[in-house]
Protein backbone atom coordinates (compact mmCIF):
# COMPACT_ATOMS: atom_id res chain seq x y z
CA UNK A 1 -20.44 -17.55 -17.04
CA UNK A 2 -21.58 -16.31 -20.32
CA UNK A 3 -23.73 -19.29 -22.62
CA UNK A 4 -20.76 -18.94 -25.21
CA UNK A 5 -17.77 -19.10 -22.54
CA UNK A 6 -19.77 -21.84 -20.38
CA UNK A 7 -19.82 -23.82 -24.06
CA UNK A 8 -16.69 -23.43 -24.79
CA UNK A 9 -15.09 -25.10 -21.17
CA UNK A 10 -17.88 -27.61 -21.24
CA UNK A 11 -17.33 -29.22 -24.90
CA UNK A 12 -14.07 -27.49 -27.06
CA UNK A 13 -11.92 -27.06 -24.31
CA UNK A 14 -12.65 -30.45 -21.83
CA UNK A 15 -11.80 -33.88 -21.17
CA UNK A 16 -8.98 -35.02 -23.35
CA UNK A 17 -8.47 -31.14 -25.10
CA UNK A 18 -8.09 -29.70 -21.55
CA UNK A 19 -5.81 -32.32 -21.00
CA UNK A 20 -3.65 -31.62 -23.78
CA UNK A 21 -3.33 -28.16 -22.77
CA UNK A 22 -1.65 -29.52 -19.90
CA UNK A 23 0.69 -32.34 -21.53
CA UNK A 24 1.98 -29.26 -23.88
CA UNK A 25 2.65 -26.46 -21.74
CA UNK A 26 6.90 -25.70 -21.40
CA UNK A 27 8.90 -26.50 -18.56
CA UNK A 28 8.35 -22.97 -17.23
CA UNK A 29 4.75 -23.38 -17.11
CA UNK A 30 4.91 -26.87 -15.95
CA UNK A 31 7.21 -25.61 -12.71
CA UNK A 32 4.08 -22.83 -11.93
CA UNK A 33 1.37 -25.87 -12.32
CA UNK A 34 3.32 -27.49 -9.19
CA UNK A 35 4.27 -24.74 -7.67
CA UNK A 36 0.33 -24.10 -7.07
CA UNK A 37 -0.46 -27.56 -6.05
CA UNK A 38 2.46 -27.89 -3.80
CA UNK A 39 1.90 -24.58 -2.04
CA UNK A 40 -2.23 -26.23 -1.16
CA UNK A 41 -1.27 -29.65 -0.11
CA UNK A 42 1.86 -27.98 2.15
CA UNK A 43 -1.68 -25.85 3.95
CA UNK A 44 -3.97 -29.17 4.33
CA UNK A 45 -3.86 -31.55 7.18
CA UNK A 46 -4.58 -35.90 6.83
CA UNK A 47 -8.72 -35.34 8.04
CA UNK A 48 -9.20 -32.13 6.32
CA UNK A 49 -12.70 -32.38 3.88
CA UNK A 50 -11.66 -30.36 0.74
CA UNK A 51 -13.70 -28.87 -1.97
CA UNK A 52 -12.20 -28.09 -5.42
CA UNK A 53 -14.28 -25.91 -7.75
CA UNK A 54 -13.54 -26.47 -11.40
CA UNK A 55 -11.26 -29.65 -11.25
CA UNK A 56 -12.11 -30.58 -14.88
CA UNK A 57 -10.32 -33.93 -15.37
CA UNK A 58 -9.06 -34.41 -11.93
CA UNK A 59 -5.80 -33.43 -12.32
CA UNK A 60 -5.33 -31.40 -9.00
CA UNK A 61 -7.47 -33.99 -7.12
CA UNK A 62 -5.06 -36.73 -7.02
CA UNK A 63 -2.74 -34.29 -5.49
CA UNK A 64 -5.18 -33.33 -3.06
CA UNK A 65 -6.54 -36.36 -2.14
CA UNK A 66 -2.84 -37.69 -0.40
CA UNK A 67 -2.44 -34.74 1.57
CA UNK A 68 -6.63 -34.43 3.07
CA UNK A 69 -8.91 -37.23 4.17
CA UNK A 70 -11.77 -36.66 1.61
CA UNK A 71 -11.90 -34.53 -1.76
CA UNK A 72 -15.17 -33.37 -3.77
CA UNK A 73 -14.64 -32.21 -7.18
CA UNK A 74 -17.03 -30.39 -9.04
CA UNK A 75 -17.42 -29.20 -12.62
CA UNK A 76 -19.93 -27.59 -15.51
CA UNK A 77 -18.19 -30.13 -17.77
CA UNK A 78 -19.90 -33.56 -18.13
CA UNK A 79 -17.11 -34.57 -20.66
CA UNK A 80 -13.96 -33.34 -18.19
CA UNK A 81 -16.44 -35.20 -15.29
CA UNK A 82 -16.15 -38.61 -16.94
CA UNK A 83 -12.63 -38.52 -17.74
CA UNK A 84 -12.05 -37.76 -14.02
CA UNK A 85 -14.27 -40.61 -12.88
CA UNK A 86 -12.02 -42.98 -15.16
CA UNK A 87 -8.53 -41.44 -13.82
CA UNK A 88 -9.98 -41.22 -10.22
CA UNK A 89 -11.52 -44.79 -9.86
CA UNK A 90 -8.72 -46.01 -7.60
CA UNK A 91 -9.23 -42.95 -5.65
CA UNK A 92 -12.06 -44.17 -3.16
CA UNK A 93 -12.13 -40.17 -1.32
CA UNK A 94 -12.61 -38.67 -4.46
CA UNK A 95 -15.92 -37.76 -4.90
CA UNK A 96 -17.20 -35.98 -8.12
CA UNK A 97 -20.07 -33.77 -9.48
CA UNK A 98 -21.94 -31.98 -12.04
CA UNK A 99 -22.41 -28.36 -10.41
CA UNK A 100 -21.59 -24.64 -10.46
CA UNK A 101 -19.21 -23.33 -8.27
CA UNK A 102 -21.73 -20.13 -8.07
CA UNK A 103 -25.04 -22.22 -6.64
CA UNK A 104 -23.04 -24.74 -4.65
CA UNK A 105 -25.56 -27.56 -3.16
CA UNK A 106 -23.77 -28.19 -0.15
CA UNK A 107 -24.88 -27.14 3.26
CA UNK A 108 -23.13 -24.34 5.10
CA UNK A 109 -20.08 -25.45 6.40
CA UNK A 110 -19.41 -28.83 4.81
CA UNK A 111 -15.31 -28.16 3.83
CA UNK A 112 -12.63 -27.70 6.13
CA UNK A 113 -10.72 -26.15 2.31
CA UNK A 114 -11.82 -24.60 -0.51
CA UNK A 115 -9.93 -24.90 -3.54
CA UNK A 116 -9.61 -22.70 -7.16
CA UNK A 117 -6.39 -22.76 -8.72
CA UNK A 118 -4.78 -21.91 -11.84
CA UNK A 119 -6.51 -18.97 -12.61
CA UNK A 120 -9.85 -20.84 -11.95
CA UNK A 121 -11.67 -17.67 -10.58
CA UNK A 122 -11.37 -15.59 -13.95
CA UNK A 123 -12.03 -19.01 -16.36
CA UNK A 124 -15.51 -19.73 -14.90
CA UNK A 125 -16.85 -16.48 -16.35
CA UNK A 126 -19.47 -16.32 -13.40
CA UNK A 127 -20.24 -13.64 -10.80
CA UNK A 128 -17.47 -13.57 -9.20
CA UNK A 129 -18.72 -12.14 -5.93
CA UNK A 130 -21.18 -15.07 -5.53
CA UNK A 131 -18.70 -17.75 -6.41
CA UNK A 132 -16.30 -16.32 -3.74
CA UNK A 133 -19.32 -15.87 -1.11
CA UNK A 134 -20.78 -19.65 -1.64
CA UNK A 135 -17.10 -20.82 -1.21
CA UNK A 136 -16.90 -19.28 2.00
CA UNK A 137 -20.62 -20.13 2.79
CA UNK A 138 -19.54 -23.67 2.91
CA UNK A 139 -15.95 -23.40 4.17
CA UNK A 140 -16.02 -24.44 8.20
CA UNK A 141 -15.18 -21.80 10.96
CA UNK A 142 -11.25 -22.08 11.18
CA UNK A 143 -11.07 -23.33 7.53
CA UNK A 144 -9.13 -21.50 4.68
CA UNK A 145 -10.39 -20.83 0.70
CA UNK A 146 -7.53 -20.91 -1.66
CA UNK A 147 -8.15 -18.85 -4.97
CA UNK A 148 -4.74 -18.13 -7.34
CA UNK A 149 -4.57 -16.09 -10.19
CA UNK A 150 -1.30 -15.18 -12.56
CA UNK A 151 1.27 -12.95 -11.57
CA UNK A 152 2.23 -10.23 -13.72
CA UNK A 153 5.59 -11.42 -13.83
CA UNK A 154 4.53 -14.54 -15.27
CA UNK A 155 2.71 -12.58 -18.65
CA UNK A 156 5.30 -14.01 -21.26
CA UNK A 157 5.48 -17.43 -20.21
CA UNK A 158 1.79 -17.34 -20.04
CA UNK A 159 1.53 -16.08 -23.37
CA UNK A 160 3.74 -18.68 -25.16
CA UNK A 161 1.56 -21.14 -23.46
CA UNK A 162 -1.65 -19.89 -24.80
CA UNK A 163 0.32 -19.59 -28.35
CA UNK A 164 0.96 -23.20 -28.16
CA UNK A 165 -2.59 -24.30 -27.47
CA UNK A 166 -4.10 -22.21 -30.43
CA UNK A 167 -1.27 -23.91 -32.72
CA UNK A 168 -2.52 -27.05 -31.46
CA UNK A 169 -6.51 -25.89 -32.50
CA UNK A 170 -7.27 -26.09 -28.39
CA UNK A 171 -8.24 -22.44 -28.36
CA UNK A 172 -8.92 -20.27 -31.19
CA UNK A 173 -5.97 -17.99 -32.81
CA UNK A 174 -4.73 -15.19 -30.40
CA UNK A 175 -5.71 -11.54 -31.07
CA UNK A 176 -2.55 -10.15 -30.63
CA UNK A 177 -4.09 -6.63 -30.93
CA UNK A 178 -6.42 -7.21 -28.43
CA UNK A 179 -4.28 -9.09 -26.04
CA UNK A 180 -2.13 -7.46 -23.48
CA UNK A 181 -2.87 -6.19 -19.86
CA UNK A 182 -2.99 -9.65 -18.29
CA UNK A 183 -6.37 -10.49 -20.91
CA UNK A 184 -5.61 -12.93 -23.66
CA UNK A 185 -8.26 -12.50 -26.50
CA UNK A 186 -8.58 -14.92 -29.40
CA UNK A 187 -10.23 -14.34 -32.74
CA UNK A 188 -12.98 -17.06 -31.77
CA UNK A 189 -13.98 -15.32 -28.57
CA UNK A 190 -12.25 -16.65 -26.08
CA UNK A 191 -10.47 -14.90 -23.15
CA UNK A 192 -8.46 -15.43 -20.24
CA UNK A 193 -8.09 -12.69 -18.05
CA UNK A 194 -7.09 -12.38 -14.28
CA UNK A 195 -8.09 -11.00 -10.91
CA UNK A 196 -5.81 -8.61 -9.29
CA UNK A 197 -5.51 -7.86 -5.84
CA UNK A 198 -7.62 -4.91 -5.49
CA UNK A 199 -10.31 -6.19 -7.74
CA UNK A 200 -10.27 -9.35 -5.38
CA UNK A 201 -10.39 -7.44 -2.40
CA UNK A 202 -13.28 -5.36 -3.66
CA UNK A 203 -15.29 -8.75 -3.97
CA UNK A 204 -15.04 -9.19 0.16
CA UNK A 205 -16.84 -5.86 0.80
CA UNK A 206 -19.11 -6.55 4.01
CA UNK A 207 -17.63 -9.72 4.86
CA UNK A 208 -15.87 -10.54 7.67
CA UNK A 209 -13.14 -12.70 6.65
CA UNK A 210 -9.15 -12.09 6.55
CA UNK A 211 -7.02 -11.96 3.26
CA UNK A 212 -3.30 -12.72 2.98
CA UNK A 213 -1.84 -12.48 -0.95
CA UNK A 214 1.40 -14.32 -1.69
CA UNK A 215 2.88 -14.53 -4.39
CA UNK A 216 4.43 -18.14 -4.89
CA UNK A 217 7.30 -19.04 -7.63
CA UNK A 218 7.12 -15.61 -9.41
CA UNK A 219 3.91 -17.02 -11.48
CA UNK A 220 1.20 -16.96 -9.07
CA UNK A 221 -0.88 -14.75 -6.86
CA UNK A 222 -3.07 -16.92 -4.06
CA UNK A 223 -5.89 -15.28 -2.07
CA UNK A 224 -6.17 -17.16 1.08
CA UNK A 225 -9.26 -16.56 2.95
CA UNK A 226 -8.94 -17.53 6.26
CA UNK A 227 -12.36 -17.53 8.10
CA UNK A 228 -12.10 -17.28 12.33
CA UNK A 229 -8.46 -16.88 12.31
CA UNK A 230 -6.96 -20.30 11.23
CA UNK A 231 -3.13 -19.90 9.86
């Protein structure tokens, strides 16, 4: 993640902001948001051990943690971090930490799931090859990594979404000459761009691992990784 990216998740665009982005987005966007969720927690069993990378204010977590037996939550944002801690406190199997999903200090093999949604892959700004390798590093034989991206088909809703934010000040005003091709581009330097299939596929070079894409509620592309065969 570039210093001005990693800034920008970690203070303008945490806690209560990134929270707002949520509590604003249209019903169309709000239908893919559970869409996501719901097609996880329908792929975890009761004693599963699940990692989230980038869970910012815990929003996915609560899902998560009444469908698996323990979930671990980490972020780059101390702010997003402590509004978690507050909306997770009756959530004894929600753990929480200050980490980045691309140096993970876990032992090998620690999750029985690995979870990135919502476009989480392209918003850390990090090497994406490493992030994907240290989630399957510490992903158990027979366990699955879940990373989701935007569909294509999804571009206008997406866009109306991310015009609603920068009315609100959340993000900076769109660059509507720069934006197109799945990339939004604001004027303050902010982008949110996605990872197609063959650009995902090209970051599991050398590794043995299988990848299914589905596309779930004509808004979402999810790379499963499935390592040692586990449907």
């Amino acid at each position: 993640m570039t210093g001005g990216m990693r800034g920008y998740y970690e203070t303008r665009l945490a806690a209560e902001s990134l929270r707002r982005c949520y509590e604003l987005a249209p019903a169309r966007v709000q239908q893919y948001l559970r869409a996501e969720i719901d097609y996880v927690v329908e792929r975890l069993r009761p004693d599963d051990t699940v990692l989230e990378l980038g869970c910012g204010y815990g929003r996915v977590m609560v899902d998560l943690a009444g469908a698996a037996a323990s979930v671990v939550g980490i972020d780059t944002s101390k702010a997003s971090l402590g509004l978690a801690r507050r909306q997770l406190a009756h959530r004894p199997s929600c753990l929480l930490a200050c980490m980045d999903a691309s140096h993970l200090a876990f032992v090998e093999e620690s999750f029985d799931a690995v979870v990135c949604v919502q476009n989480g892959l392209s918003a850390f700004h990090a090497d994406h090859r490493r992030v994907v390798r240290e989630a399957l590093r510490v992903t158990r034989q027979g366990g699955n990594v879940f990373f989701s991206t935007y569909s294509d088909r999804f571009w206008e809703h997406r866009l109306v979404w991310f015009a609603r934010q920068a009315e609100a000040g959340l993000i900076g005003q769109i660059d509507y000459e720069l934006t197109g091709g799945g990339t939004i581009v604001c004027h303050d330097g902010f982008e949110a761009s996605t990872v197609g299939p063959e650009e995902f596929a090209a970051l599991l070079d050398g590794l043995d691992v299988e990848l299914a894409v589905v596309e779930v509620d004509e808004s979402s592309l999810f790379y499963v990784l499935v390592k040692d065969g586990r449907t």
